[in-house]
N, C-alpha and C. Protein backbone atom coordinates (compact mmCIF):
# COMPACT_ATOMS: atom_id res chain seq x y z
N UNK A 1 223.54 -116.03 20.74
CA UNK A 1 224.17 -114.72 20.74
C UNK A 1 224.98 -114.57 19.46
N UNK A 2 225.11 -113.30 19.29
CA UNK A 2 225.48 -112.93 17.62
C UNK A 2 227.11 -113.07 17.78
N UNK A 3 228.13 -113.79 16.76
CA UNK A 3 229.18 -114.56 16.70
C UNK A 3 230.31 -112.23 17.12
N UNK A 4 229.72 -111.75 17.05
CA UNK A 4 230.38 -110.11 17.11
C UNK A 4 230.43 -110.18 19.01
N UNK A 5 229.16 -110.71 19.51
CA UNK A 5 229.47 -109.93 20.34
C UNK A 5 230.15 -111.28 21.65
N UNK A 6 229.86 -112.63 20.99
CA UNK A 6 231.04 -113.52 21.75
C UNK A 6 232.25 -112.84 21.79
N UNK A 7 232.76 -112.43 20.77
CA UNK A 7 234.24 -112.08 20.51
C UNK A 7 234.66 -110.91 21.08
N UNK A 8 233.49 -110.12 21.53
CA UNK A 8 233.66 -108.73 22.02
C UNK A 8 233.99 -109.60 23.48
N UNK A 9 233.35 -109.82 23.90
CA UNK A 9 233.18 -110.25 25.28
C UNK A 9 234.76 -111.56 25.45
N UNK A 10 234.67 -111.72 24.41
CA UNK A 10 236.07 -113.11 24.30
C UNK A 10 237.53 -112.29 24.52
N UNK A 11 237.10 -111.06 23.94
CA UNK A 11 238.73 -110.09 24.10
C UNK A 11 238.74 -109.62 25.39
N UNK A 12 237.65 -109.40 26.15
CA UNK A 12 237.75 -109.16 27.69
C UNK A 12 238.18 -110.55 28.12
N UNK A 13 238.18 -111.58 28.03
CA UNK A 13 238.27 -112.50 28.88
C UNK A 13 240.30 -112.60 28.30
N UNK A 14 240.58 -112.26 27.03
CA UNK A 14 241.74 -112.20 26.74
C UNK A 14 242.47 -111.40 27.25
N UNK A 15 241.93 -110.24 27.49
CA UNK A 15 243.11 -109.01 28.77
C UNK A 15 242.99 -109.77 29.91
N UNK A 16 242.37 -110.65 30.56
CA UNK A 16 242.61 -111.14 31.48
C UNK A 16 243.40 -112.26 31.38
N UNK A 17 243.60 -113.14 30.49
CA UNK A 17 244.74 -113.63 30.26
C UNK A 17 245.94 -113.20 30.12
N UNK A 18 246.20 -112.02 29.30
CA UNK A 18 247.20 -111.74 28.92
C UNK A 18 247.63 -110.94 31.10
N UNK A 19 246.77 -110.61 31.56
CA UNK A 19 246.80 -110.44 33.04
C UNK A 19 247.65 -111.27 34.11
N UNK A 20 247.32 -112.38 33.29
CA UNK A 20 247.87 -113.61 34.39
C UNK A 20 249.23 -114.02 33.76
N UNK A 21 249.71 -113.63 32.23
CA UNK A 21 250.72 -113.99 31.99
C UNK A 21 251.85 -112.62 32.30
N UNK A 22 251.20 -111.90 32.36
CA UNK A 22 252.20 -110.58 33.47
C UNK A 22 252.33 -110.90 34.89
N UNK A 23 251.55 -111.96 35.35
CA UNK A 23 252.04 -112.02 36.43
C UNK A 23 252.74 -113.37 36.69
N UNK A 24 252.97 -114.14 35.54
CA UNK A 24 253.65 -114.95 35.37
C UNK A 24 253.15 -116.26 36.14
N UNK A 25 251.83 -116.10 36.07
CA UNK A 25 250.55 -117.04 35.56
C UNK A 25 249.82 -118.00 34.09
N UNK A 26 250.03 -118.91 34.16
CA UNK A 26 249.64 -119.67 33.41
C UNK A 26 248.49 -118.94 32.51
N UNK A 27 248.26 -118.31 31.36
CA UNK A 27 247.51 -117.41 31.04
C UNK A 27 246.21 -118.01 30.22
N UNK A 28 245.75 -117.80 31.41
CA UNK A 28 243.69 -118.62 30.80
C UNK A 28 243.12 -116.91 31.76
N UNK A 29 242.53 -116.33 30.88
CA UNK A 29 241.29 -115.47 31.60
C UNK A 29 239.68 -116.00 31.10
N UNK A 30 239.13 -114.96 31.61
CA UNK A 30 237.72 -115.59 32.13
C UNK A 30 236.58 -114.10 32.38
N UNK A 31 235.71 -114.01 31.91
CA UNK A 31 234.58 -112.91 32.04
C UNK A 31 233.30 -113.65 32.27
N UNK A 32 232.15 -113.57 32.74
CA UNK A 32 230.72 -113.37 33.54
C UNK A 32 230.08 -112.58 32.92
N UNK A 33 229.09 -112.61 31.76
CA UNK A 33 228.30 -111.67 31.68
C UNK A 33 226.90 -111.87 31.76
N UNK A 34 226.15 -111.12 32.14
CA UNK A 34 225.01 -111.54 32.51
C UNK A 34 223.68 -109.88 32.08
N UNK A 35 222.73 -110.23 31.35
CA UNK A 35 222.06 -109.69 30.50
C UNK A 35 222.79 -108.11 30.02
N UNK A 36 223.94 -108.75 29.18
CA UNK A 36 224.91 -108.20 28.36
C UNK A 36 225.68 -107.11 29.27
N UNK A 37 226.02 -107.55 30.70
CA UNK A 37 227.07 -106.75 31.41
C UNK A 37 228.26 -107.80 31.56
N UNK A 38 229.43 -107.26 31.90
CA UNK A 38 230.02 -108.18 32.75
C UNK A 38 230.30 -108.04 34.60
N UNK A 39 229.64 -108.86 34.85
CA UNK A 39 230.11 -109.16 36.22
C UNK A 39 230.59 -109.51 37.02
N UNK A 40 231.87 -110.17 36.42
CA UNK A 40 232.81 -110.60 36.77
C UNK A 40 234.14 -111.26 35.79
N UNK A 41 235.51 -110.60 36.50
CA UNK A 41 236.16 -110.85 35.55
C UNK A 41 237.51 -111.66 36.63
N UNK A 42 238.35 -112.73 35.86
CA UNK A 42 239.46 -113.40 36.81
C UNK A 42 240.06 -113.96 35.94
N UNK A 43 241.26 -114.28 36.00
CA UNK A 43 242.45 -115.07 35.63
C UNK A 43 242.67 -115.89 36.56
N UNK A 44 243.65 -116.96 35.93
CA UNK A 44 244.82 -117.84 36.93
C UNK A 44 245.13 -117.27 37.99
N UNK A 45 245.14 -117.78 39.02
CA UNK A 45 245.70 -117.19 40.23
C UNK A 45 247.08 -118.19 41.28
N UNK A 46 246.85 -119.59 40.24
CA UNK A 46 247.59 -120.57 41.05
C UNK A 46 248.64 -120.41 41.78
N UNK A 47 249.48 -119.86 41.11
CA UNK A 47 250.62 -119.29 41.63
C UNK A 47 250.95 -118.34 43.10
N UNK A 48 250.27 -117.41 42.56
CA UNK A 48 249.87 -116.14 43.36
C UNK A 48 249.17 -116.93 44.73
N UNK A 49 248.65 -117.43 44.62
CA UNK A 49 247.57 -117.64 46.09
C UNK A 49 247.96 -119.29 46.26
N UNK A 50 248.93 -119.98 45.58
CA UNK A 50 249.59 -120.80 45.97
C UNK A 50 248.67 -122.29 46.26
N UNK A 51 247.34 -122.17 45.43
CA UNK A 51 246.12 -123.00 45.23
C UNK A 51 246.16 -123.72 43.94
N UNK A 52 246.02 -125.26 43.69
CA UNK A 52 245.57 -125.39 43.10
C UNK A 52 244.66 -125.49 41.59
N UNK A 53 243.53 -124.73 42.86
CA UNK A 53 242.25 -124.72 42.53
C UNK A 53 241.54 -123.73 41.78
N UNK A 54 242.81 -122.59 42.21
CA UNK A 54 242.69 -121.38 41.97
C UNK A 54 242.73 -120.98 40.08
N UNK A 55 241.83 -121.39 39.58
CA UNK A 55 241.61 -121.71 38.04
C UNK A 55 240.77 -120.30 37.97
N UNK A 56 241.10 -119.63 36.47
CA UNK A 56 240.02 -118.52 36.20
C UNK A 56 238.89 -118.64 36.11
N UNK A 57 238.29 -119.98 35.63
CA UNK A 57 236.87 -120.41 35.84
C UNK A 57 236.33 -120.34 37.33
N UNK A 58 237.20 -121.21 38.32
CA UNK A 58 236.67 -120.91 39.21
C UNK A 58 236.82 -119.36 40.31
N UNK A 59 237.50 -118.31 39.75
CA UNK A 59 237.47 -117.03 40.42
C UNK A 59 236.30 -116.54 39.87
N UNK A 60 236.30 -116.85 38.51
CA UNK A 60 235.20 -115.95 37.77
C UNK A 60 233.66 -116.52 38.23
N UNK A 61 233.62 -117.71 38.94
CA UNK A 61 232.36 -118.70 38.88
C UNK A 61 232.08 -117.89 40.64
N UNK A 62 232.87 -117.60 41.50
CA UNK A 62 232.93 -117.02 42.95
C UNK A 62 232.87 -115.75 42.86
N UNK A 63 233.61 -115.11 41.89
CA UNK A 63 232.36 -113.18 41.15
C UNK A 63 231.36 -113.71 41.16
N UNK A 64 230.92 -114.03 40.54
CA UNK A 64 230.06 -113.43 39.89
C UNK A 64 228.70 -113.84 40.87
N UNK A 65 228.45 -114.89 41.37
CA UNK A 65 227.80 -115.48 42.59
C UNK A 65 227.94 -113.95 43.82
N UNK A 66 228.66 -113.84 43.99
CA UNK A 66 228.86 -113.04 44.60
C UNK A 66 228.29 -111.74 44.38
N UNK A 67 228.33 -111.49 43.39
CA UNK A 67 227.51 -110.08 42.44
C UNK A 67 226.30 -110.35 42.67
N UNK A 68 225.84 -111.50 42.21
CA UNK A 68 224.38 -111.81 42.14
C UNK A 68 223.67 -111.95 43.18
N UNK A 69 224.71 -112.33 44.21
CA UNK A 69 224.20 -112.77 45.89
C UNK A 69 223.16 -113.96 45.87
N UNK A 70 223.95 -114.79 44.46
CA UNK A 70 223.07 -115.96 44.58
C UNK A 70 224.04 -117.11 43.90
N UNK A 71 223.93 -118.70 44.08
CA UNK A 71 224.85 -119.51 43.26
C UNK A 71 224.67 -119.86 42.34
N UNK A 72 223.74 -119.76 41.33
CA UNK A 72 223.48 -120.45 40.27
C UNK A 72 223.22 -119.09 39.43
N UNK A 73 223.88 -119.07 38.38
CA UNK A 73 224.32 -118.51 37.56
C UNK A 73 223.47 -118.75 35.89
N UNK A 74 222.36 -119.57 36.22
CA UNK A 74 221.29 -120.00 34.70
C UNK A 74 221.79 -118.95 34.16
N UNK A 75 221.32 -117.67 34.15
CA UNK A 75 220.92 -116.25 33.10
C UNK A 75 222.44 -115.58 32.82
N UNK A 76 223.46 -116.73 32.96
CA UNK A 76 224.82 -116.05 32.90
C UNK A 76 225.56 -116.47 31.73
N UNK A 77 226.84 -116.04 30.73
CA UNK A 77 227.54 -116.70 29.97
C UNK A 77 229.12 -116.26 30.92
N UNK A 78 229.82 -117.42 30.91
CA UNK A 78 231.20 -117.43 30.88
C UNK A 78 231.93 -117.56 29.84
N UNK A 79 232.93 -116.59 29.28
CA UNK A 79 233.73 -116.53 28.29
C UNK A 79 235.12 -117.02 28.59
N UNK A 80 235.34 -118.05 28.15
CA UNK A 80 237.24 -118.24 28.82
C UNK A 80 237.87 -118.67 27.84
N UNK A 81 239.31 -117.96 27.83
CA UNK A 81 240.10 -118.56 26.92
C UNK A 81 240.42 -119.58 26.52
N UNK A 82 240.28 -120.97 27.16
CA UNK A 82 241.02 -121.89 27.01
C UNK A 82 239.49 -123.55 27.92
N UNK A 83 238.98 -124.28 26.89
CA UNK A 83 238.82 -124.92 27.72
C UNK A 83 238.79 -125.32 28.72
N UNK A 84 237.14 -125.46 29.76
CA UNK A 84 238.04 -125.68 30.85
C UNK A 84 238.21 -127.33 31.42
N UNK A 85 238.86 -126.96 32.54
CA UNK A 85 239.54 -128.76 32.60
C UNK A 85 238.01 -129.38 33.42
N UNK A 86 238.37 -130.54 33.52
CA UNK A 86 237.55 -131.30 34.35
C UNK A 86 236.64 -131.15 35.61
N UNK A 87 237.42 -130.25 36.30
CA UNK A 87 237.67 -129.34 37.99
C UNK A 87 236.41 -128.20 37.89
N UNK A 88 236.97 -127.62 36.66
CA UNK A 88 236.39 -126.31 36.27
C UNK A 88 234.63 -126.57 35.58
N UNK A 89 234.41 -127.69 35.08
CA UNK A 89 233.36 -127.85 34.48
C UNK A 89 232.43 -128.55 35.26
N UNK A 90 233.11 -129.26 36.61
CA UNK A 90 232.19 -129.55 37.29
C UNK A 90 231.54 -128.27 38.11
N UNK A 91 232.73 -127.48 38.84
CA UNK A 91 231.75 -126.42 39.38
C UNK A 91 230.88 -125.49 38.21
N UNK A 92 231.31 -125.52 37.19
CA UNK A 92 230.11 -124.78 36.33
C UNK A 92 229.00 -125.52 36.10
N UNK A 93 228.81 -126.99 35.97
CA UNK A 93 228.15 -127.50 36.16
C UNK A 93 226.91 -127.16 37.58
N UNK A 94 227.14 -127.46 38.68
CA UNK A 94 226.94 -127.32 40.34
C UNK A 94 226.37 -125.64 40.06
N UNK A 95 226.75 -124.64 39.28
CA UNK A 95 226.29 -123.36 39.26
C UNK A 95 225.41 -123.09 37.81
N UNK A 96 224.74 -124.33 37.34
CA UNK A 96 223.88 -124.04 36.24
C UNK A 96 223.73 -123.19 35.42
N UNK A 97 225.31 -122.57 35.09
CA UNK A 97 225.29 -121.93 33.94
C UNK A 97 224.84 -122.69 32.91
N UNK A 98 224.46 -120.91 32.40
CA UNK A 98 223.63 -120.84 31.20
C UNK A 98 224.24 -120.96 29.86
N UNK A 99 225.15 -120.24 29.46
CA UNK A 99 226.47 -121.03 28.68
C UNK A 99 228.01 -120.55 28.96
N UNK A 100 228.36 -121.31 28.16
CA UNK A 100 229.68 -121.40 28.24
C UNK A 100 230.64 -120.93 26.51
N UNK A 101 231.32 -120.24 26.63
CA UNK A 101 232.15 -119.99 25.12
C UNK A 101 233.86 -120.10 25.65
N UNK A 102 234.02 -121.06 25.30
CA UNK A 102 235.33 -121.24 25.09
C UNK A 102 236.07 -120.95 24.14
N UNK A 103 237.61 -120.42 24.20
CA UNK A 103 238.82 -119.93 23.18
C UNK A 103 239.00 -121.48 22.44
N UNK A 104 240.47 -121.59 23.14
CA UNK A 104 241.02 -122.96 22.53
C UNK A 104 240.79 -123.63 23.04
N UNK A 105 240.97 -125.26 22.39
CA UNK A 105 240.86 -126.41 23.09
C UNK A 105 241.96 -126.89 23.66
N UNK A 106 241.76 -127.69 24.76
CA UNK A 106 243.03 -128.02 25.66
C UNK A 106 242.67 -129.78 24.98
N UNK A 107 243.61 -130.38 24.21
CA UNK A 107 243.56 -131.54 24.23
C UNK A 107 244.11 -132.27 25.06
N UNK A 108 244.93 -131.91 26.21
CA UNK A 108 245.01 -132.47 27.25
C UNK A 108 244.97 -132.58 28.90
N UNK A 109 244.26 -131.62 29.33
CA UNK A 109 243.80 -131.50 30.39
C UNK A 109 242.46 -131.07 29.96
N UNK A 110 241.45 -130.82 28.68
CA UNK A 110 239.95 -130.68 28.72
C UNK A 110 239.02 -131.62 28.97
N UNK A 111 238.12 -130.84 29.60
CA UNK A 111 237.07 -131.71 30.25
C UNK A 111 236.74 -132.59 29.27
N UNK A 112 237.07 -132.41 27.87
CA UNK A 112 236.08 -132.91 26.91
C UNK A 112 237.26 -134.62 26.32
N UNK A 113 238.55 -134.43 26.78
CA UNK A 113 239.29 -135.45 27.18
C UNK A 113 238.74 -136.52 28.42
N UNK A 114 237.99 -136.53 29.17
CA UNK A 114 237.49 -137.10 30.38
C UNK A 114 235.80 -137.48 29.88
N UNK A 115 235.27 -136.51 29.35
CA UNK A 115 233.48 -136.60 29.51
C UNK A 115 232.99 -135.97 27.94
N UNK A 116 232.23 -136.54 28.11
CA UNK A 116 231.57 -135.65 26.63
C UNK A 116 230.70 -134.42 27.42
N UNK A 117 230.26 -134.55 28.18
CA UNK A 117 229.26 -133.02 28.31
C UNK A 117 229.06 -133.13 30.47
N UNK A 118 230.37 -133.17 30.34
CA UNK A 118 229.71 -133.00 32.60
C UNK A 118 229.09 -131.14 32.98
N UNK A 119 228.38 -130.88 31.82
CA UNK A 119 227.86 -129.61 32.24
C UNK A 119 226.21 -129.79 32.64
N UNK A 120 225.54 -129.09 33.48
CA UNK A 120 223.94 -128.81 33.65
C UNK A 120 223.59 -129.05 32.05
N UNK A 121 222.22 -130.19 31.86
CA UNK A 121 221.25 -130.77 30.91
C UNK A 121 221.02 -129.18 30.42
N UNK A 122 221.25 -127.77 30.90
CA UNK A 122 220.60 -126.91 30.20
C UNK A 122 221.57 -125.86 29.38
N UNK A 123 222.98 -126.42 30.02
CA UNK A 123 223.93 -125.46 29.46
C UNK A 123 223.84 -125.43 28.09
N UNK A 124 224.57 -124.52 27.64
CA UNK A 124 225.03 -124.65 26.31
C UNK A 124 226.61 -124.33 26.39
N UNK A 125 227.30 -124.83 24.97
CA UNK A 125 228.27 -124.58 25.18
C UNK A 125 229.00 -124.35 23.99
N UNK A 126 230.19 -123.59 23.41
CA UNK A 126 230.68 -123.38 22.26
C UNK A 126 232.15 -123.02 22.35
N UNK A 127 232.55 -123.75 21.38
CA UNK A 127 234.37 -123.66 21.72
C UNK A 127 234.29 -123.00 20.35
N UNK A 128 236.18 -122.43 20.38
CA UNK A 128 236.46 -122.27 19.09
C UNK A 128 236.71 -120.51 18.80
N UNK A 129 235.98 -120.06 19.69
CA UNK A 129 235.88 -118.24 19.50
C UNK A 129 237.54 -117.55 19.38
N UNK A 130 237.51 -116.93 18.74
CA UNK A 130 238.92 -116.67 18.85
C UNK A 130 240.07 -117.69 19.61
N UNK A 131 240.41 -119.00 18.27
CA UNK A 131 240.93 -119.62 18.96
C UNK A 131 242.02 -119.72 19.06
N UNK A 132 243.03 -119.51 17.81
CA UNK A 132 243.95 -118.75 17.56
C UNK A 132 244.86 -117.90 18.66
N UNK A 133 244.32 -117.23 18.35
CA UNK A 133 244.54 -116.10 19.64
C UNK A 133 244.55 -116.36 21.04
N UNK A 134 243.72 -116.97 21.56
CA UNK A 134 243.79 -118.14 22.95
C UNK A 134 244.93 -118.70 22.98
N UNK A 135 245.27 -119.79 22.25
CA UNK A 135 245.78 -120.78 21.66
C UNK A 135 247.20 -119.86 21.58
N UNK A 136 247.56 -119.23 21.33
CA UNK A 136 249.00 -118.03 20.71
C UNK A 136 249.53 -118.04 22.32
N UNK A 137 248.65 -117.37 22.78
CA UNK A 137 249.22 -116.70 24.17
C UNK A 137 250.03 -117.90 25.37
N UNK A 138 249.10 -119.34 25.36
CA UNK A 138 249.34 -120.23 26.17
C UNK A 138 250.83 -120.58 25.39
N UNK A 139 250.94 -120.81 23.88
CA UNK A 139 251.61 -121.18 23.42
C UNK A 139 253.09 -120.35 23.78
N UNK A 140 252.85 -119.25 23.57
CA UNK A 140 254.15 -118.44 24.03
C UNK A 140 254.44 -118.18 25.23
N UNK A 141 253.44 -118.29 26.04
CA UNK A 141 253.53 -118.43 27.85
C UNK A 141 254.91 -119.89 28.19
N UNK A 142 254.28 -120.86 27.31
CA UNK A 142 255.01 -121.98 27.83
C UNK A 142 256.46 -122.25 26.63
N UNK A 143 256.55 -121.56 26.15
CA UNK A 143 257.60 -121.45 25.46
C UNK A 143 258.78 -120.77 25.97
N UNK A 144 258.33 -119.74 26.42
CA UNK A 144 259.12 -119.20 27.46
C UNK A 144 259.46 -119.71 28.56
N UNK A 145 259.14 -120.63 28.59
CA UNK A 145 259.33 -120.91 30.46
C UNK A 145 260.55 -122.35 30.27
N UNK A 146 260.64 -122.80 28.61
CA UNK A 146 261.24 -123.83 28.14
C UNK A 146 262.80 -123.74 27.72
């Protein structure tokens, strides 16, 4: 996919971050698009629903399944701000996405700290998209809270 329209799709997954840090959520968002729609969009919810588990990867990985009325997600890309952790890459894994574009890197809770590649033999995957900007928001999320 052409490096314009990751980033198009990367700034949707960024209002949804900037989403979760209005609600005074750890700010990682997350978009689903699937033959150039999006079908699903989620943030952090940990807080809010008092889970865990409740990671934007995995709200956005339960859209969009849901949209499709099916679990595996091959013909799909997930856009998320922020690496996802370990948790998050296994269920993307288990839902055979098709790829993956990640913001910033988490050097310490990323999957890529634990595993070199726990995604489906078919994924693809690309960090780095507006990373900056990913990378800004978490940064001032937790600055504030310091």
């Amino acid at each position: 996919m052409a490096a314009a329209e990751d980033e198009k799709f990367m700034r949707f997954a960024l209002a949804e971050a900037q989403a979760a840090a209005d609600a005074d959520e750890v700010p990682v968002g997350a978009v689903v698009v699937c033959n150039g729609k999006i079908i699903a969009r989620a943030h952090n919810l940990t807080e809010t629903l008092t889970d865990v588990t409740a990671h934007a990867e995995m709200q956005a990985i339960t859209s969009a399944a849901a949209n499709l009325g099916g679990k595996y997600l091959a013909d799909c890309t997930l856009y998320v701000t922020v690496e996802p952790c370990l948790m998050c890459a296994g269920a993307l894994a288990w839902s055979q996405i098709g790829r993956i574009v990640y913001g910033a890197a988490d050097d310490k809770r990323g999957y890529h700290t634990f595993c070199a590649s726990p995604f489906h033999p078919k994924t693809k995957v690309e960090g780095g998209v507006l990373a900056e900007e990913c990378a800004g928001l978490i940064t001032a999320f937790f600055k504030s809270k310091r």
